[in-house]
Protein backbone atom coordinates (compact mmCIF):
# COMPACT_ATOMS: atom_id res chain seq x y z
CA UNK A 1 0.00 0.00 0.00
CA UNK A 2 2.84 2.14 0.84
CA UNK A 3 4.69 1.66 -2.53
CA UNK A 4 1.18 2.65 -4.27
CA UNK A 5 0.57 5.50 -2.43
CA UNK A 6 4.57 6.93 -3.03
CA UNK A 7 4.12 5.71 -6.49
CA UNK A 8 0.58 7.98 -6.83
CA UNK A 9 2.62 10.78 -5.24
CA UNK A 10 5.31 10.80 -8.09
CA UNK A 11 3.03 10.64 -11.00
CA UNK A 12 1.21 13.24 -9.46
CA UNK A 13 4.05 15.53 -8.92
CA UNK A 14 5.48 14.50 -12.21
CA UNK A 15 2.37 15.60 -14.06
CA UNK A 16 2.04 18.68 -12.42
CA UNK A 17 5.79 19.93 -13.54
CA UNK A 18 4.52 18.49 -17.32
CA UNK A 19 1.59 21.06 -17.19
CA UNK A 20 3.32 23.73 -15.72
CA UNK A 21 6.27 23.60 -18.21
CA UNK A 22 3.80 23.10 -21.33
CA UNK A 23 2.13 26.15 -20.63
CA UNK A 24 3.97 28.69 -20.12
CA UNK A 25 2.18 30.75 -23.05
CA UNK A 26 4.93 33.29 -22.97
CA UNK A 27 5.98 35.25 -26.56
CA UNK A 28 9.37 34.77 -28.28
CA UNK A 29 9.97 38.58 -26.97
CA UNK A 30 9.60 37.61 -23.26
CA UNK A 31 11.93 34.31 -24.28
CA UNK A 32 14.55 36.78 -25.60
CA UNK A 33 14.41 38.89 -22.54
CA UNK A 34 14.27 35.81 -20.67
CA UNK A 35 17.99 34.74 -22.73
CA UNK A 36 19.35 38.24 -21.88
CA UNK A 37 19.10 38.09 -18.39
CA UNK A 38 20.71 34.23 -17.87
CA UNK A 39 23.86 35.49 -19.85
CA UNK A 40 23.56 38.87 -17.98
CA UNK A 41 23.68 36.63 -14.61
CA UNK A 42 26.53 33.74 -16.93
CA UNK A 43 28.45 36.85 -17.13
CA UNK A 44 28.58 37.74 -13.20
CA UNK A 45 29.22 34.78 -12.62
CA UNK A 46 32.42 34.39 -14.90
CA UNK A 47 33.41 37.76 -13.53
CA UNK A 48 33.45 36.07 -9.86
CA UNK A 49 35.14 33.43 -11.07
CA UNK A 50 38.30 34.91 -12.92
CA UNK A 51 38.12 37.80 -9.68
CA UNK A 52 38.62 34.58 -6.85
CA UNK A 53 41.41 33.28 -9.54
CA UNK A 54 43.42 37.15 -9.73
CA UNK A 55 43.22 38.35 -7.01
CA UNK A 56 45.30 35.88 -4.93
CA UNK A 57 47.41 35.22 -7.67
CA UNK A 58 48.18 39.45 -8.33
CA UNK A 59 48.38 39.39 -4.29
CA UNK A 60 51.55 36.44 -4.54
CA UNK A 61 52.93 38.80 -7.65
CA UNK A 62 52.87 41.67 -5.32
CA UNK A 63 54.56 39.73 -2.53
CA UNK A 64 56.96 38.34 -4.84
CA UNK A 65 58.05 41.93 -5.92
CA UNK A 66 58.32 42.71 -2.17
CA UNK A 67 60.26 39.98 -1.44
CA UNK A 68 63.06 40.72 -4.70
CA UNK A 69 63.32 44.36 -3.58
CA UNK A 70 63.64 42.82 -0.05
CA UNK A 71 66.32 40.50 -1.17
CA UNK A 72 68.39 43.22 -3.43
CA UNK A 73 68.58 45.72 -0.80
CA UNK A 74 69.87 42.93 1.15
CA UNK A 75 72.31 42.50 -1.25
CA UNK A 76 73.66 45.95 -1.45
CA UNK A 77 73.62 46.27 2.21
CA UNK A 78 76.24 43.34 2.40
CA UNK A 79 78.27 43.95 -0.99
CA UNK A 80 79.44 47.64 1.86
């Protein structure tokens, strides 16, 4: 009885995402729109992406240029 009962609930819920998807009675204008704003949103999202990748890796550059000046001065101070 259980496994009818789940098995009711699945066709149920299954048929109700099949009706809501087949009529969605929007225009091909409203589609477009609709196409704008996901690569609007892609876009941001790439953005994030390649800004968590830079940033650390233009942080180490910066540290790395720290650390040569660091090491000529170094230098000079013991060639004296």
């Amino acid at each position: 009885m259980k496994k009818l009962s789940a098995l009711a609930v699945a066709a149920m819920l299954l048929f109700g995402i099949g009706l809501t998807a087949c009529s969605s009675g929007e225009d091909v204008d409203e589609l477009q729109k609709k196409k704008g704003t996901i690569d609007k949103i892609t876009d941001k999202a790439a953005e994030k992406v390649v800004n968590k990748i830079r940033n650390p890796m233009d942080k180490a550059r910066a540290i790395k240029g720290l650390s040569d000046q660091r090491t000529e001065a170094i230098d000079h101070a013991t060639e004296r």
